[in-house]
Structures are given as C-alpha cells and as structure tokens.
C-alpha atoms as a PDB file:
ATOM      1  CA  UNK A   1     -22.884  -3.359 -14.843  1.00  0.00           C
ATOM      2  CA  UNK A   2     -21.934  -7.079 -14.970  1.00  0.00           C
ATOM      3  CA  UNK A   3     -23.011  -7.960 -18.068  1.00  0.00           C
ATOM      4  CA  UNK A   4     -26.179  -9.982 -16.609  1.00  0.00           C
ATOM      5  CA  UNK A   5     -28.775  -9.616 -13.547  1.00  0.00           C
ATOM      6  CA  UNK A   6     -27.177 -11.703 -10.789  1.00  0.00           C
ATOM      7  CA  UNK A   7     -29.223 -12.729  -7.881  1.00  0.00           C
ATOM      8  CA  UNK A   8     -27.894 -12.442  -4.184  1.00  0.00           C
ATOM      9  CA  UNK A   9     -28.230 -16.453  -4.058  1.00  0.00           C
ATOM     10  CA  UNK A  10     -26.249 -16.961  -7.138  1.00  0.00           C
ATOM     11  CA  UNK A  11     -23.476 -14.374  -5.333  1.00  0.00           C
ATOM     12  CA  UNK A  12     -23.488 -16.205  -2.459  1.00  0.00           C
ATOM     13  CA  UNK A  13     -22.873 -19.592  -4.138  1.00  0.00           C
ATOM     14  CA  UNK A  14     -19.918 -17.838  -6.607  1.00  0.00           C
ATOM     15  CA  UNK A  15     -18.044 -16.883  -3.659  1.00  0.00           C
ATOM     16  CA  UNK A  16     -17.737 -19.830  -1.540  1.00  0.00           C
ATOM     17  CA  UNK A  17     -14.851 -21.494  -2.914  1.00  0.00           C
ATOM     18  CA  UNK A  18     -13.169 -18.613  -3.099  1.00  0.00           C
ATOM     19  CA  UNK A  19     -14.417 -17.495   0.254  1.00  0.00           C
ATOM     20  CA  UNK A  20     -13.400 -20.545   2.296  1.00  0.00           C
ATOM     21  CA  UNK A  21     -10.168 -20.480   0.442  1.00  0.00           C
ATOM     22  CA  UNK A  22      -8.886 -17.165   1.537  1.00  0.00           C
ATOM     23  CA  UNK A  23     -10.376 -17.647   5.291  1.00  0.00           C
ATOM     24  CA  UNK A  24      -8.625 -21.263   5.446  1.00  0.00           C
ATOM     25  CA  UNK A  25      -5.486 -19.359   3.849  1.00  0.00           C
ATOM     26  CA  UNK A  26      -5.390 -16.839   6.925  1.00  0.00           C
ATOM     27  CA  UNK A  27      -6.564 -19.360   9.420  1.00  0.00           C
ATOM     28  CA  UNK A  28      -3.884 -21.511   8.828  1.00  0.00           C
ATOM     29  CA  UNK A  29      -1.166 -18.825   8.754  1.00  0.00           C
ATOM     30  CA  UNK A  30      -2.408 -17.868  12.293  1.00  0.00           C
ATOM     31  CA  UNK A  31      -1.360 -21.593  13.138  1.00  0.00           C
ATOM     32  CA  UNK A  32      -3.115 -22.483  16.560  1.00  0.00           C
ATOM     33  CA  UNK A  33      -3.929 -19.509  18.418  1.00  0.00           C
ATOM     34  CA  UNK A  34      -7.400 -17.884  19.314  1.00  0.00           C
ATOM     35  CA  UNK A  35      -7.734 -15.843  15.770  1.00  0.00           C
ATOM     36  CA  UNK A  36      -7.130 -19.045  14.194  1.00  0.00           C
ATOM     37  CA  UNK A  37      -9.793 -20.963  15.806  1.00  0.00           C
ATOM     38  CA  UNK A  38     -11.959 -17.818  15.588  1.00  0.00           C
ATOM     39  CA  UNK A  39     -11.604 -17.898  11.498  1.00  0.00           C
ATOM     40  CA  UNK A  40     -11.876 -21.846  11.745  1.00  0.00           C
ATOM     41  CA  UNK A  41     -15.292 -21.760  13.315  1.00  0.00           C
ATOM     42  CA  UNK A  42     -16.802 -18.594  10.710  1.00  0.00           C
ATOM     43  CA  UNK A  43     -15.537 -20.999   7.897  1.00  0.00           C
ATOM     44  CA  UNK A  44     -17.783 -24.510   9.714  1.00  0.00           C
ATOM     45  CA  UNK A  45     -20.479 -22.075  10.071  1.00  0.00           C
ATOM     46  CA  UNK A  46     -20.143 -20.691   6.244  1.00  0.00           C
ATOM     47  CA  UNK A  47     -20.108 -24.150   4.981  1.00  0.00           C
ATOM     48  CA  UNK A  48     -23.718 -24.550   6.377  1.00  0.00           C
ATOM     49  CA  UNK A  49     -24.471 -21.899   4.861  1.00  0.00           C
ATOM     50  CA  UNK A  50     -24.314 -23.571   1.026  1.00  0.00           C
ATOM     51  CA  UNK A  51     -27.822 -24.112  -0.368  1.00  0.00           C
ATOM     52  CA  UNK A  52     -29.272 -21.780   2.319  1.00  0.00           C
ATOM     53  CA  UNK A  53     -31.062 -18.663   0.699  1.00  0.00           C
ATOM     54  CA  UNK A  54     -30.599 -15.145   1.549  1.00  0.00           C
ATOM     55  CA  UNK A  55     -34.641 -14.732   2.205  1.00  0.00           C
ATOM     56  CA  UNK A  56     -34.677 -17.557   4.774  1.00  0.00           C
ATOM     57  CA  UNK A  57     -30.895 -16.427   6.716  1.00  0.00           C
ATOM     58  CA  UNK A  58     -30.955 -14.765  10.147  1.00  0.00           C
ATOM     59  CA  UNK A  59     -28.833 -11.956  11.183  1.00  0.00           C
ATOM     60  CA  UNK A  60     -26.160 -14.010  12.508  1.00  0.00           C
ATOM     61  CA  UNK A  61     -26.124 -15.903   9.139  1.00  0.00           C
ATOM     62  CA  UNK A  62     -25.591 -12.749   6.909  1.00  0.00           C
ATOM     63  CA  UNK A  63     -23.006 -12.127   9.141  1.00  0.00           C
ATOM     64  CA  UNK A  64     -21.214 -14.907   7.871  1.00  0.00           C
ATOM     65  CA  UNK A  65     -22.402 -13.793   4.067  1.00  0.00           C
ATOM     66  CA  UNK A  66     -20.919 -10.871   4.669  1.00  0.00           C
ATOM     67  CA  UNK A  67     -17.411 -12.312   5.673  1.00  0.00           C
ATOM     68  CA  UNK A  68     -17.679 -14.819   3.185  1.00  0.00           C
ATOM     69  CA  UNK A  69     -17.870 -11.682  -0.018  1.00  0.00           C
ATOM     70  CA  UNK A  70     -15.318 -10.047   1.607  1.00  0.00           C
ATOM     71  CA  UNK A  71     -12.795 -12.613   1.813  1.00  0.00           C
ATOM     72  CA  UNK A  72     -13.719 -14.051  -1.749  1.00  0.00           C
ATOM     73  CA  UNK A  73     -13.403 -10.280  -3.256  1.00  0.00           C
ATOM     74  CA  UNK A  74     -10.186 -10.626  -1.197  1.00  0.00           C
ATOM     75  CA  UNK A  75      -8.836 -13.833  -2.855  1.00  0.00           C
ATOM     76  CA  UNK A  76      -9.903 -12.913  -6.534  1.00  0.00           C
ATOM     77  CA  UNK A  77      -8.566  -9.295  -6.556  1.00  0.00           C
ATOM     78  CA  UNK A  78      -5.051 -11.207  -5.245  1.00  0.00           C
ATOM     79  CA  UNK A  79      -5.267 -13.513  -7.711  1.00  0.00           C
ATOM     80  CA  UNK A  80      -5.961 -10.937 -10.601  1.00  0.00           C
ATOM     81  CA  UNK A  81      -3.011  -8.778  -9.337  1.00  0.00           C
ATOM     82  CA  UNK A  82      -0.826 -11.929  -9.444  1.00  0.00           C
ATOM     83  CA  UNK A  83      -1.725 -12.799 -12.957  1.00  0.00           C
ATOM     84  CA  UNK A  84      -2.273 -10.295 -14.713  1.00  0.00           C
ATOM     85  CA  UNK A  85       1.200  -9.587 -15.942  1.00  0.00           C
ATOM     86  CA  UNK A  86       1.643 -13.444 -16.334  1.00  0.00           C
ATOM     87  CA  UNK A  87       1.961 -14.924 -19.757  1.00  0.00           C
ATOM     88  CA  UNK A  88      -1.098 -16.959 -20.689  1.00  0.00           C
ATOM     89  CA  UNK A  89      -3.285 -16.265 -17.955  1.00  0.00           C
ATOM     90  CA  UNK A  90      -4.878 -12.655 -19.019  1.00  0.00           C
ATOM     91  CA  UNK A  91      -8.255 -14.489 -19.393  1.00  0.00           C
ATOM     92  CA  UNK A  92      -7.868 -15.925 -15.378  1.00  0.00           C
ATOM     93  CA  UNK A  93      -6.767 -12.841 -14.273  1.00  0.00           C
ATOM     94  CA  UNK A  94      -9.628 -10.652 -15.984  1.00  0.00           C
ATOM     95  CA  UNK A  95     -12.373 -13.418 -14.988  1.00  0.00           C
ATOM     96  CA  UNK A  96     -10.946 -12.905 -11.007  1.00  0.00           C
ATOM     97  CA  UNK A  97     -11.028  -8.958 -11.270  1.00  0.00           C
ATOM     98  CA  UNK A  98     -14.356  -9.056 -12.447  1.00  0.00           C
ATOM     99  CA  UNK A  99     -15.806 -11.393  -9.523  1.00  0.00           C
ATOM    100  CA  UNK A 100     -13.892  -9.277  -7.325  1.00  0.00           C
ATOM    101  CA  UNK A 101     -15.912  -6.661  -8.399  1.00  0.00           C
ATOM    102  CA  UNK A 102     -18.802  -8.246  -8.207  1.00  0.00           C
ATOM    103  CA  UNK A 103     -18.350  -9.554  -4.938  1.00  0.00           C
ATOM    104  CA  UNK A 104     -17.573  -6.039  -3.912  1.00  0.00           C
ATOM    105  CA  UNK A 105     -20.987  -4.670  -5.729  1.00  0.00           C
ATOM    106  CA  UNK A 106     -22.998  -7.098  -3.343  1.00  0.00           C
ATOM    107  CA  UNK A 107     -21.165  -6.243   0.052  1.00  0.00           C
ATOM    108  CA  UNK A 108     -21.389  -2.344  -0.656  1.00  0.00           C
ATOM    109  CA  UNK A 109     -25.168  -3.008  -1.863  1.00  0.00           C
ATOM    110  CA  UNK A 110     -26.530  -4.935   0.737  1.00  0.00           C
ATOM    111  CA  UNK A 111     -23.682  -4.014   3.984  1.00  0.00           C
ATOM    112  CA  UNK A 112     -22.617  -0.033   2.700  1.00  0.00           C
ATOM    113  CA  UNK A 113     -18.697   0.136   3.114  1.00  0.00           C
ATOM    114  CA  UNK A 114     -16.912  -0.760   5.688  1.00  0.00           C
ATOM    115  CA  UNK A 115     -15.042   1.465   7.977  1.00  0.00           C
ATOM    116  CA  UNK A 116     -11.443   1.331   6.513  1.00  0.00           C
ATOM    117  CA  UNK A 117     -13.097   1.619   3.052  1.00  0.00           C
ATOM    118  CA  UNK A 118     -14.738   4.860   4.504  1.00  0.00           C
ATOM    119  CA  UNK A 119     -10.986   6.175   6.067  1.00  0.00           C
ATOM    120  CA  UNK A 120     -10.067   5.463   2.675  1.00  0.00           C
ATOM    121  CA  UNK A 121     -12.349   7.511   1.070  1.00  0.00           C
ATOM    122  CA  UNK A 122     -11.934  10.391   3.055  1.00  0.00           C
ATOM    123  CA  UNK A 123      -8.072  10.433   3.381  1.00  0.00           C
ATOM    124  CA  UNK A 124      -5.923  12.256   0.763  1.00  0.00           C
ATOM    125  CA  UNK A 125      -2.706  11.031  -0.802  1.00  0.00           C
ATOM    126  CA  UNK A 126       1.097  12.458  -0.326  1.00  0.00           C
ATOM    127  CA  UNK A 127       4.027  11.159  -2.114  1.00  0.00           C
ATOM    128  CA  UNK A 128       7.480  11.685  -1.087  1.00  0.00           C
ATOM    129  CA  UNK A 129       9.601  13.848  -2.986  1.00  0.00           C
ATOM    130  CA  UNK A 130      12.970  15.195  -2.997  1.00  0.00           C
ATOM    131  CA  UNK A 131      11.245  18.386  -1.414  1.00  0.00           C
ATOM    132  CA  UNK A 132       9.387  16.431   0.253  1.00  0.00           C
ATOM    133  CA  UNK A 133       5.527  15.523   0.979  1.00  0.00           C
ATOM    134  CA  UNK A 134       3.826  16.561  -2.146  1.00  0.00           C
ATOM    135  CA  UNK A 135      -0.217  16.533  -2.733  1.00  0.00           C
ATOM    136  CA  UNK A 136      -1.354  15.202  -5.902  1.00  0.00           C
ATOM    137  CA  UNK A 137      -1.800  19.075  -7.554  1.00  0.00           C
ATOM    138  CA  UNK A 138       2.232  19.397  -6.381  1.00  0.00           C
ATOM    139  CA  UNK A 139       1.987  21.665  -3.605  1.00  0.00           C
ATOM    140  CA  UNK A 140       4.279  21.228  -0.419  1.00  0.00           C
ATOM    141  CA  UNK A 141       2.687  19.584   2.587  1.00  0.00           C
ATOM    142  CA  UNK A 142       2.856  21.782   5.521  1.00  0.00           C
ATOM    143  CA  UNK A 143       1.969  19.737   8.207  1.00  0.00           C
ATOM    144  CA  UNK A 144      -0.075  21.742  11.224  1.00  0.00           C
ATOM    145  CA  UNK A 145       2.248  22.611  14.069  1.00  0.00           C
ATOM    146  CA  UNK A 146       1.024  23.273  17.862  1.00  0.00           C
ATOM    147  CA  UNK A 147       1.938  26.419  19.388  1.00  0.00           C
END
C-alpha cells in the first residue's frame, strides 16, 4: 500500500515531530487551563516514549502511541490541505497526505476506528437545496415526525 513494509517502530518514530507539534499546537491554544496541562503532560510522557519499542511498551504507553498517530495524521493531513493548492509546494503537500495516511493505516490496524470515525461511517449526507434537504440520489428528505 505504501510503497514499502514499514514497521510499527519506524511509525512511531515518523510521527513524533509531527505528533508533539500538533499536541503543543492545541495545548498552547488552550493557554493555562486543565485541558492544557492535561495535553502538556501526554506530550512529557510521549517524549519518553522516543527510542522505546512497541514490543517492550505497556498499556498505558500505547496509549500515548495511540494519541501520538492521531495527532501526527492530524497535523500532516492539515498541512497537505494547506498546500496543496500552493505554488511550489505539491511535492510537501503530497509527502504530508501520504504520512497522514500512513499514520492513519497504523491507528486503524493496531486501535480499529475510533468512535466519531464509526458515526461517520454510519451517517448519511444531505445537502441543502433550494427545495431543500436533498440525499445524494436527489430525493427530498422527509424528516420523521411524532404523532
């Protein structure tokens, strides 16, 4: 799928920087408060985590691995959707999407989806028309009305 067999270890260690970037990102636009501390403390306890393999981590630790792919396939994905109509950097952009992907790969290998991903999934699109809420085929949404 990715060109090359990619080990969980050599994941891990792609997705730190880009990890620790998005988590310090959100941490610091939380300023001071509890969630901000919270995300500070996941990213001291991810930084331990660098050089640490997957066969010798604990629960708690993959824990942490699993935040850490999430928020990297968070950060590259932005960055690809940022770039990707910018002059000069299709290469960037096309190098992020694809460790997004990968990233993503992992987490739903090793974690499943998580439970927005699932909503997601299982939820259907509507788009609003001039008639109003439309399906995908067209037809008219006729939303369910208690009697």
């Amino acid at each position: 799928m990715f060109g090359r067999k990619y080990t969980i270890d050599t994941v891990i260690r792609r997705a730190f920087h880009a990890g620790i970037q998005d988590l310090t990102t959100l941490a610091d636009s939380y300023g001071a408060d509890d969630y901000a501390n919270l995300l500070r403390r996941d990213i001291a306890e991810i930084r331990k985590l660098q050089g640490v393999k997957w066969a010798k981590m604990n629960g708690g630790q993959r824990r942490l691995v699993m935040t850490l792919l999430t928020h990297a396939e968070q950060w590259e994905a932005s960055l690809a959707d940022s770039l990707h109509r910018t002059r000069g950097y299709a290469r960037t952009a096309a190098e992020s999407k694809r460790l997004a992907e990968l990233f993503k790969h992992f987490r739903h290998s090793i974690f499943g989806k998580n439970g927005l991903e699932h909503f997601v999934e299982n939820s259907i699109t509507l788009t609003l028309t001039h008639r109003g809420l439309e399906y995908s085929d067209g037809r008219l949404y006729e939303p369910v009305r208690n009697v």
